[in-house]
Every structure is written in structure tokens, then in C-alpha cells.
N, C-alpha and C. Protein backbone atom coordinates (compact mmCIF):
# COMPACT_ATOMS: atom_id res chain seq x y z
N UNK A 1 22.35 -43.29 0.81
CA UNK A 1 21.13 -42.51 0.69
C UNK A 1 20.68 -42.53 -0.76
N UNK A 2 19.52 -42.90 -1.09
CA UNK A 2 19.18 -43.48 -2.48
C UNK A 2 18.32 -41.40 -2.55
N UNK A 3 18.59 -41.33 -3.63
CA UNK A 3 17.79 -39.78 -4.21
C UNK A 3 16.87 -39.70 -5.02
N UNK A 4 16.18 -38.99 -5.47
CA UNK A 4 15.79 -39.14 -6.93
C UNK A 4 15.89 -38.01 -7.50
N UNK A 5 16.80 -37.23 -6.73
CA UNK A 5 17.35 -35.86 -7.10
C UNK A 5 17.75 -35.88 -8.69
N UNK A 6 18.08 -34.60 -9.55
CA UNK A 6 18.26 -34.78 -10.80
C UNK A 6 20.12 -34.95 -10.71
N UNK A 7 20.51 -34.20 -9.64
CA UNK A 7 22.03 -33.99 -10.06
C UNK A 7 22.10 -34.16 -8.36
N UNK A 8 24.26 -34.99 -8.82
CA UNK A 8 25.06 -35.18 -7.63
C UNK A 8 24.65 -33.78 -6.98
N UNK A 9 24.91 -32.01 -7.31
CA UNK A 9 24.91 -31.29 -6.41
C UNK A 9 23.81 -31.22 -5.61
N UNK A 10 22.51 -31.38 -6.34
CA UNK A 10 20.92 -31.67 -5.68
C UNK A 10 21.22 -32.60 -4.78
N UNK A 11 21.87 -33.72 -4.52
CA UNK A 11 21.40 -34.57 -3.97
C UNK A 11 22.31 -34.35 -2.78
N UNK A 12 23.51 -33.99 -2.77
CA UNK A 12 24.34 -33.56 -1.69
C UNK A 12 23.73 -32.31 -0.79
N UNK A 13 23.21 -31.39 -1.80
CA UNK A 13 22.66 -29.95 -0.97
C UNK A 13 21.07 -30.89 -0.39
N UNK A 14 20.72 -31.71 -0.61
CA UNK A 14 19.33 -31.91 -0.42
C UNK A 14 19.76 -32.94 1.24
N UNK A 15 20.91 -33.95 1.12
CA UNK A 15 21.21 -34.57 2.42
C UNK A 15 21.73 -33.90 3.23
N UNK A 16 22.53 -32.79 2.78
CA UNK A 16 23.35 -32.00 3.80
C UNK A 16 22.03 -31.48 4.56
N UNK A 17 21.23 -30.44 3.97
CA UNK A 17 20.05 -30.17 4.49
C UNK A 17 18.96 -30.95 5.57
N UNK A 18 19.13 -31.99 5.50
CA UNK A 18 18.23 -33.11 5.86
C UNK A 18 17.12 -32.81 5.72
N UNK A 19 16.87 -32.95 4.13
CA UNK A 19 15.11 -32.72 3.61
C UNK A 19 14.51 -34.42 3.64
N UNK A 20 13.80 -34.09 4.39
CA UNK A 20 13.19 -35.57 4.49
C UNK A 20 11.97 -35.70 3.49
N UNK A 21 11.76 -35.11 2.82
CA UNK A 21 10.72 -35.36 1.75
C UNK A 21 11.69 -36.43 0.13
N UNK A 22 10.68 -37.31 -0.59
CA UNK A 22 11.02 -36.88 -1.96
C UNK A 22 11.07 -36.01 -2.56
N UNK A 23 11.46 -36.02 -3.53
CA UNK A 23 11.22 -35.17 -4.96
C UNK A 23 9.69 -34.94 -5.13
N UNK A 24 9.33 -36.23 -5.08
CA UNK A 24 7.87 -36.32 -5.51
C UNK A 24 6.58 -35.41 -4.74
N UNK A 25 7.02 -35.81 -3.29
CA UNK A 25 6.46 -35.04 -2.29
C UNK A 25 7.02 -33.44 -2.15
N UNK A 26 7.87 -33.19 -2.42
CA UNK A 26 8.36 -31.90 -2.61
C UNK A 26 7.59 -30.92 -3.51
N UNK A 27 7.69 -31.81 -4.25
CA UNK A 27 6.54 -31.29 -5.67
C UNK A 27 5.17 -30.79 -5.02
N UNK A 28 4.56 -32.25 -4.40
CA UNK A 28 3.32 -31.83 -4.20
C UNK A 28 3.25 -31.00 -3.36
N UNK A 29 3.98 -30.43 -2.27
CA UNK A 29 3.78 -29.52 -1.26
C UNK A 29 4.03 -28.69 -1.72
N UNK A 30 5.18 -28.18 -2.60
CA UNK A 30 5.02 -26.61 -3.31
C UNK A 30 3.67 -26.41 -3.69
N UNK A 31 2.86 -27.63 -5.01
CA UNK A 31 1.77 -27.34 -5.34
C UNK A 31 0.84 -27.01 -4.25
N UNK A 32 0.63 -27.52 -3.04
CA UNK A 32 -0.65 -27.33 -2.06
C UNK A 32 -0.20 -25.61 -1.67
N UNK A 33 0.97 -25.74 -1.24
CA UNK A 33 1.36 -24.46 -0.68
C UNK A 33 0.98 -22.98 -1.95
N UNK A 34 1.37 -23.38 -3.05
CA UNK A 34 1.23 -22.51 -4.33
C UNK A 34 -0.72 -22.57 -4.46
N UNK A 35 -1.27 -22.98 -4.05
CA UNK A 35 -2.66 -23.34 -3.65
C UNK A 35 -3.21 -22.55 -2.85
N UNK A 36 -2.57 -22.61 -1.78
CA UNK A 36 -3.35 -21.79 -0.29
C UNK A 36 -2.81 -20.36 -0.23
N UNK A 37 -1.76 -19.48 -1.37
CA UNK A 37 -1.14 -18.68 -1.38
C UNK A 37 -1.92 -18.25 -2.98
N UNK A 38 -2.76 -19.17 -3.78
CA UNK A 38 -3.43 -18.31 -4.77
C UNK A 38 -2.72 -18.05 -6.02
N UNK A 39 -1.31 -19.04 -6.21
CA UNK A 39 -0.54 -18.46 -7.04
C UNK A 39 -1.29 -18.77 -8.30
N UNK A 40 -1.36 -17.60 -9.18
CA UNK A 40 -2.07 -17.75 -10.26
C UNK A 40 -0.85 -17.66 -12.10
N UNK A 41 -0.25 -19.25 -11.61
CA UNK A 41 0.74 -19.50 -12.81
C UNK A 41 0.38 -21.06 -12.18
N UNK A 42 0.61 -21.72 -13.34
CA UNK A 42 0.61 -23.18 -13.21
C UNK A 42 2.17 -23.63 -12.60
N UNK A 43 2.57 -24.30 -11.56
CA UNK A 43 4.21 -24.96 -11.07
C UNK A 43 4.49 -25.40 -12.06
N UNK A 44 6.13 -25.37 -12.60
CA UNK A 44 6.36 -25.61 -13.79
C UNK A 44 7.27 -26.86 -12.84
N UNK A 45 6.26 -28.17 -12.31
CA UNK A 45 7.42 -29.58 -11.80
C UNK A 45 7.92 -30.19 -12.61
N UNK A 46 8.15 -29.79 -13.95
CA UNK A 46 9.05 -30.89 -14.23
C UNK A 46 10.78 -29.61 -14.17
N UNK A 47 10.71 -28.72 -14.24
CA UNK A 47 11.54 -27.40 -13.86
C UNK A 47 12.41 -27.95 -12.74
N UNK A 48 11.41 -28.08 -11.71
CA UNK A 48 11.65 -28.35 -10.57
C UNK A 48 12.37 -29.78 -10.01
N UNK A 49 11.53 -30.73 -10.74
CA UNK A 49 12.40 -31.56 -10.59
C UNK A 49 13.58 -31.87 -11.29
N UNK A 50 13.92 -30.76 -11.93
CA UNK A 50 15.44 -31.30 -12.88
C UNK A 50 16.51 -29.91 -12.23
N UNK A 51 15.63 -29.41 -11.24
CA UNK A 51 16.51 -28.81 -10.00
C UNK A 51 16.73 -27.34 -10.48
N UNK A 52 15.91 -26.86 -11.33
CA UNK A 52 16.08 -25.38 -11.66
C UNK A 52 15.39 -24.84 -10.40
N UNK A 53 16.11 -23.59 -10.10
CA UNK A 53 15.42 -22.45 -9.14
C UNK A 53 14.42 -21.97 -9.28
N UNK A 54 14.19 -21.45 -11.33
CA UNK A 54 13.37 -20.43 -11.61
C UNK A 54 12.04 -20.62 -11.41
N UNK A 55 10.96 -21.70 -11.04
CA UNK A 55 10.10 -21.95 -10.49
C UNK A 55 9.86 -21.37 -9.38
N UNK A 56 10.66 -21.38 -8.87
CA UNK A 56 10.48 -20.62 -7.10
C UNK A 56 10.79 -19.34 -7.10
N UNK A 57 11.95 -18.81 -7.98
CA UNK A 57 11.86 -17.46 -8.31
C UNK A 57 10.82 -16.98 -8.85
N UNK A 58 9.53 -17.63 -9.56
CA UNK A 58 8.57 -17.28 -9.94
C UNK A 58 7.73 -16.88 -8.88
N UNK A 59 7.44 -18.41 -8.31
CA UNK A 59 6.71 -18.05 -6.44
C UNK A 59 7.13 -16.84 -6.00
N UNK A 60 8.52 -16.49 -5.34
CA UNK A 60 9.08 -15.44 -4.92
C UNK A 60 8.19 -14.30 -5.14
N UNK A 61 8.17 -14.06 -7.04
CA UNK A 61 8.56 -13.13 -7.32
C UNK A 61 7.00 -12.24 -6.83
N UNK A 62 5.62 -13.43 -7.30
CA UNK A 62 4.43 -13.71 -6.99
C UNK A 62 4.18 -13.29 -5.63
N UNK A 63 4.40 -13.80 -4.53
CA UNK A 63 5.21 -13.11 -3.04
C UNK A 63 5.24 -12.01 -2.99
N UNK A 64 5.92 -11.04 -3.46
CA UNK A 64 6.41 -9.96 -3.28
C UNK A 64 5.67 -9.33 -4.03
N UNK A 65 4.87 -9.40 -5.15
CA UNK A 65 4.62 -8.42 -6.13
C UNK A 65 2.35 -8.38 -5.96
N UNK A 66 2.36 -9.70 -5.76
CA UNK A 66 0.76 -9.65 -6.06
C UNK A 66 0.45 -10.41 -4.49
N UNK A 67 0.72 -11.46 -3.75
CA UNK A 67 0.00 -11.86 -2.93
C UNK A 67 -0.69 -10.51 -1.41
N UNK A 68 0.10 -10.00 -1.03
CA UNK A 68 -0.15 -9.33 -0.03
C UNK A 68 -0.45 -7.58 0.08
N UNK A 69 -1.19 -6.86 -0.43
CA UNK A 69 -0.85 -5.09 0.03
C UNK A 69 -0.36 -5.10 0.90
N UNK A 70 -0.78 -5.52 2.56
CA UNK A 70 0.25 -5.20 3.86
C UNK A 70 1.10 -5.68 3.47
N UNK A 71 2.27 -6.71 2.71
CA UNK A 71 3.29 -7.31 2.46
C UNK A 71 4.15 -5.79 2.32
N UNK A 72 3.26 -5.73 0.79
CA UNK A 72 4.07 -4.81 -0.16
C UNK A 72 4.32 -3.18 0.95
N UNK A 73 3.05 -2.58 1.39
CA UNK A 73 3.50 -1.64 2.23
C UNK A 73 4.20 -1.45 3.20
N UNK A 74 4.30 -2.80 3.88
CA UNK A 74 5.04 -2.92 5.09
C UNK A 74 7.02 -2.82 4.48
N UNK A 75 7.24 -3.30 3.35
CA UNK A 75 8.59 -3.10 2.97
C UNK A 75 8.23 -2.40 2.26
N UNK A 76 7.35 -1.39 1.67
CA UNK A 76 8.05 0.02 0.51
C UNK A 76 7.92 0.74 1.56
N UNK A 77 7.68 0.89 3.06
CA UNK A 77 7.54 1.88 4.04
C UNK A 77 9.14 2.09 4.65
N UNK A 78 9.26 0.91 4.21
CA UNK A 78 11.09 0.94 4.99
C UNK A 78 11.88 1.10 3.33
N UNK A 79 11.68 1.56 2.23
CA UNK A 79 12.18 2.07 1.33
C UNK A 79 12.41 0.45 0.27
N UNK A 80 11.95 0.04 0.42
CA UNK A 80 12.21 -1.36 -0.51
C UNK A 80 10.63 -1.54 -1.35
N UNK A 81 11.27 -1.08 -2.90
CA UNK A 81 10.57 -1.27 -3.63
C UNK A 81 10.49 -2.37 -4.86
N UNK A 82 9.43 -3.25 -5.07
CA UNK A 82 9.22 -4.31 -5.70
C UNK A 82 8.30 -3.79 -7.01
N UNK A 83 8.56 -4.65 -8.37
CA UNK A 83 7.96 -3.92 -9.41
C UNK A 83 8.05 -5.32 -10.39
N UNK A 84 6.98 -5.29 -11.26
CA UNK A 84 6.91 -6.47 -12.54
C UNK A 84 7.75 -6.79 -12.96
N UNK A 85 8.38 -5.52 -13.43
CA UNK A 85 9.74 -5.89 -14.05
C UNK A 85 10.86 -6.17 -13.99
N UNK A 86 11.35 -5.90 -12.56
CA UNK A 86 12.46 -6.48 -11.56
C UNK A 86 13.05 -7.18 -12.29
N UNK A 87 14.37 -6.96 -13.07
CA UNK A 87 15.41 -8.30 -12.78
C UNK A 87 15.39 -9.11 -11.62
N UNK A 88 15.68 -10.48 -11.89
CA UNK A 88 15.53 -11.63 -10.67
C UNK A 88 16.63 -10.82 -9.72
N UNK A 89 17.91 -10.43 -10.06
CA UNK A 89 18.99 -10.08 -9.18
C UNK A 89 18.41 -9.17 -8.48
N UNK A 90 18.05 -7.98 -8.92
CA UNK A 90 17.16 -7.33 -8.23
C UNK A 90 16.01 -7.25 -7.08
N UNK A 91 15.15 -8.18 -7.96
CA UNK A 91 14.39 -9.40 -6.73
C UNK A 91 15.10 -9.76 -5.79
N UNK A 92 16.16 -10.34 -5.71
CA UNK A 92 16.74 -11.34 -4.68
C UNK A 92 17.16 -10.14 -3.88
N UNK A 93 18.30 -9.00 -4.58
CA UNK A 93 18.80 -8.38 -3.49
C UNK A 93 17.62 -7.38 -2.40
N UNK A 94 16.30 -7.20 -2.90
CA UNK A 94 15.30 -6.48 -2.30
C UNK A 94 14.50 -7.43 -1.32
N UNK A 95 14.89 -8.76 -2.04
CA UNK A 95 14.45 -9.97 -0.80
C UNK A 95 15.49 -10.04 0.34
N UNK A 96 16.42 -9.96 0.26
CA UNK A 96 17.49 -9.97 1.50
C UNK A 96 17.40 -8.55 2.22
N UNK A 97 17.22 -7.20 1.42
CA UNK A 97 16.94 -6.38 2.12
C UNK A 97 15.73 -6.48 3.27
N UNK A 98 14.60 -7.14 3.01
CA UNK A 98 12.98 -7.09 3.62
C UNK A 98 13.36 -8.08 4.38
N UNK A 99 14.17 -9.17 4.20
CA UNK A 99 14.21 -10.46 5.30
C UNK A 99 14.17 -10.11 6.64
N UNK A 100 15.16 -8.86 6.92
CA UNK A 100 15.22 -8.56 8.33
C UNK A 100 13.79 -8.28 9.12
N UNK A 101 12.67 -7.60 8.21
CA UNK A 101 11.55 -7.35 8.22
C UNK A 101 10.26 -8.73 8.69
N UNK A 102 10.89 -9.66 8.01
CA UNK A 102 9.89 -10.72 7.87
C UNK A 102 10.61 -11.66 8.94
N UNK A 103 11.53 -11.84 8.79
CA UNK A 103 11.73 -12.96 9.83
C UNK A 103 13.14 -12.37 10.69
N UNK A 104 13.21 -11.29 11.62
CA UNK A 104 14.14 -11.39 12.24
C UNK A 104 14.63 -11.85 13.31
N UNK A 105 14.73 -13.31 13.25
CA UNK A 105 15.37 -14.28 14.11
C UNK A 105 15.78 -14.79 13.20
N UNK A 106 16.17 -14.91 12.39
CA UNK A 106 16.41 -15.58 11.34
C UNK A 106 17.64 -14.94 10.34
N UNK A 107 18.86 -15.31 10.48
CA UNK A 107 19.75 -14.56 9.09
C UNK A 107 19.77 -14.85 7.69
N UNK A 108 19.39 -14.21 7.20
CA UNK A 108 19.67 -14.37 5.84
C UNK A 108 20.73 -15.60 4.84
N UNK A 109 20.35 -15.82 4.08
CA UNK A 109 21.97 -16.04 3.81
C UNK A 109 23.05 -15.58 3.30
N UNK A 110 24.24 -15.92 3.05
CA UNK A 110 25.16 -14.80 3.06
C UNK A 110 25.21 -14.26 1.75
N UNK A 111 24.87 -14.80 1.10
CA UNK A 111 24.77 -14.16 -0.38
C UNK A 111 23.54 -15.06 -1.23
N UNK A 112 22.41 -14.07 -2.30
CA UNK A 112 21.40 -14.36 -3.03
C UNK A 112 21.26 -13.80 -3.85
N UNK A 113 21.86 -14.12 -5.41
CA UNK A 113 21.95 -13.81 -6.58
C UNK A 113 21.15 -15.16 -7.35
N UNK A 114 20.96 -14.56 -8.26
CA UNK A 114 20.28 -16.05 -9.60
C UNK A 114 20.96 -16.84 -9.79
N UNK A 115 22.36 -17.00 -9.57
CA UNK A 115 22.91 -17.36 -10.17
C UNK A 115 23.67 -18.51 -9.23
N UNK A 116 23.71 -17.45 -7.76
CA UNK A 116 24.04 -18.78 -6.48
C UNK A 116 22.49 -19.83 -6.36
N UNK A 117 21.19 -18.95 -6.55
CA UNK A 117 20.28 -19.97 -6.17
C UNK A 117 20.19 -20.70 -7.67
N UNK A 118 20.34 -20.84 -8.73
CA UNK A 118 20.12 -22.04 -9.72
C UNK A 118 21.55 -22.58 -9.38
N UNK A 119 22.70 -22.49 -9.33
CA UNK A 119 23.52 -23.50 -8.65
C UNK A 119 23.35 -24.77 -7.90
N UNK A 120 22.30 -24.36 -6.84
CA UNK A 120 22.08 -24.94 -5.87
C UNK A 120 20.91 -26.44 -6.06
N UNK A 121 20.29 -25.69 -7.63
CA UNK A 121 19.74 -27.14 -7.93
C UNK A 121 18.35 -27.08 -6.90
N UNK A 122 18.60 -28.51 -7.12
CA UNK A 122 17.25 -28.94 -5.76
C UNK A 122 17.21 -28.46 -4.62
N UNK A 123 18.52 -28.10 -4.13
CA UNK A 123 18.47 -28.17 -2.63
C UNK A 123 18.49 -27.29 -2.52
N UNK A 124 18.05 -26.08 -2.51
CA UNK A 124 17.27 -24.90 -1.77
C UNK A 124 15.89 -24.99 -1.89
């Protein structure tokens, strides 16, 4: 399997996954998607393609904090509160709290800290 992942772990988490996109195309679909969602920060792809998280923790954070009022009310109604200043850890653990909210068919994963998702490189 040829990659153009930045790192062996990217490229293993990216086949295990079976992401059928490039890098390249990966890129551009965050950008369209970061598009139709209004994100108002420029994608930092070259971030991205050298497999940092914090790009998407940016998206995330964008998500949770400015795209939606029903978002935001629908989880500070069930006691989960989101704020500018959020540590990312913070972020993440208030994102696993609301998941059940947003997608419950769906489990979480078993653990989401900054520190497991920049590990992970590309492949999340």
C-alpha cells in the first residue's frame, strides 16, 4: 500500500481504517466541508498533512463553540458546558460527554485526550 502519509503511525492508522482517500483529497474535503460549516479560520493543510490533530481540534473546537445555538443549547441543557477558553482536554472530555447526545448509535471512543488524538497522526 503506497501512502503519502507523513509517518509509519499515519499510515498504519490510515490502512487499518480503510480511508480510501489521499492525503491530498483528504485535504480538500476537510476544506469543502470547513466551507459548508462557515469555518471562519483558514485550514492550516500543511498541519494536517504532517499528521497533527490540532487542525481539527480547531474545527472541533469551532463546532461546539460558534457554529450552532441549537447545538450549544441542546448540550448546556443536559449540563455540558462549552467556552473560548476551554483547554483542548477539556474540549475533548465535554465532546465525549455530548456524543451520546449527537450520535447515539454510535460509541464513543474509549478514551479522548490531546494527547491520544495527536498520537494518532493522520489517521483519525
Amino acid at each position: 500500500l503506497k501512502t503519502t502519509m507523513a509517518s509509519p503511525l499515519a499510515a498504519r492508522s490510515r490502512s487499518a481504517m480503510g480511508w480510501p482517500l489521499s492525503l491530498d483529497a483528504t485535504v480538500a474535503l476537510l476544506r469543502r466541508r470547513c466551507e459548508l460549516i462557515r469555518y471562519d479560520k483558514e485550514l492550516d493543510a500543511s498541519a494536517v498533512r504532517a499528521g497533527s490533530a490540532m487542525p481539527c481540534i480547531s474545527i472541533l473546537r469551532f463546532l461546539f463553540l460558534s457554529y450552532s445555538d441549537l447545538l450549544t443549547k441542546h448540550v448546556e441543557a443536559q449540563g455540558i458546558l462549552f467556552w473560548d477558553e476551554m483547554p483542548d482536554d477539556e474540549l475533548m472530555r465535554g465532546m465525549l460527554a455530548a456524543w451520546p447526545l449527537m450520535a447515539p448509535d454510535h460509541a464513543p471512543p474509549a478514551s479522548l485526550d490531546k494527547e491520544t488524538v495527536t498520537a494518532l497522526g493522520g489517521g483519525w
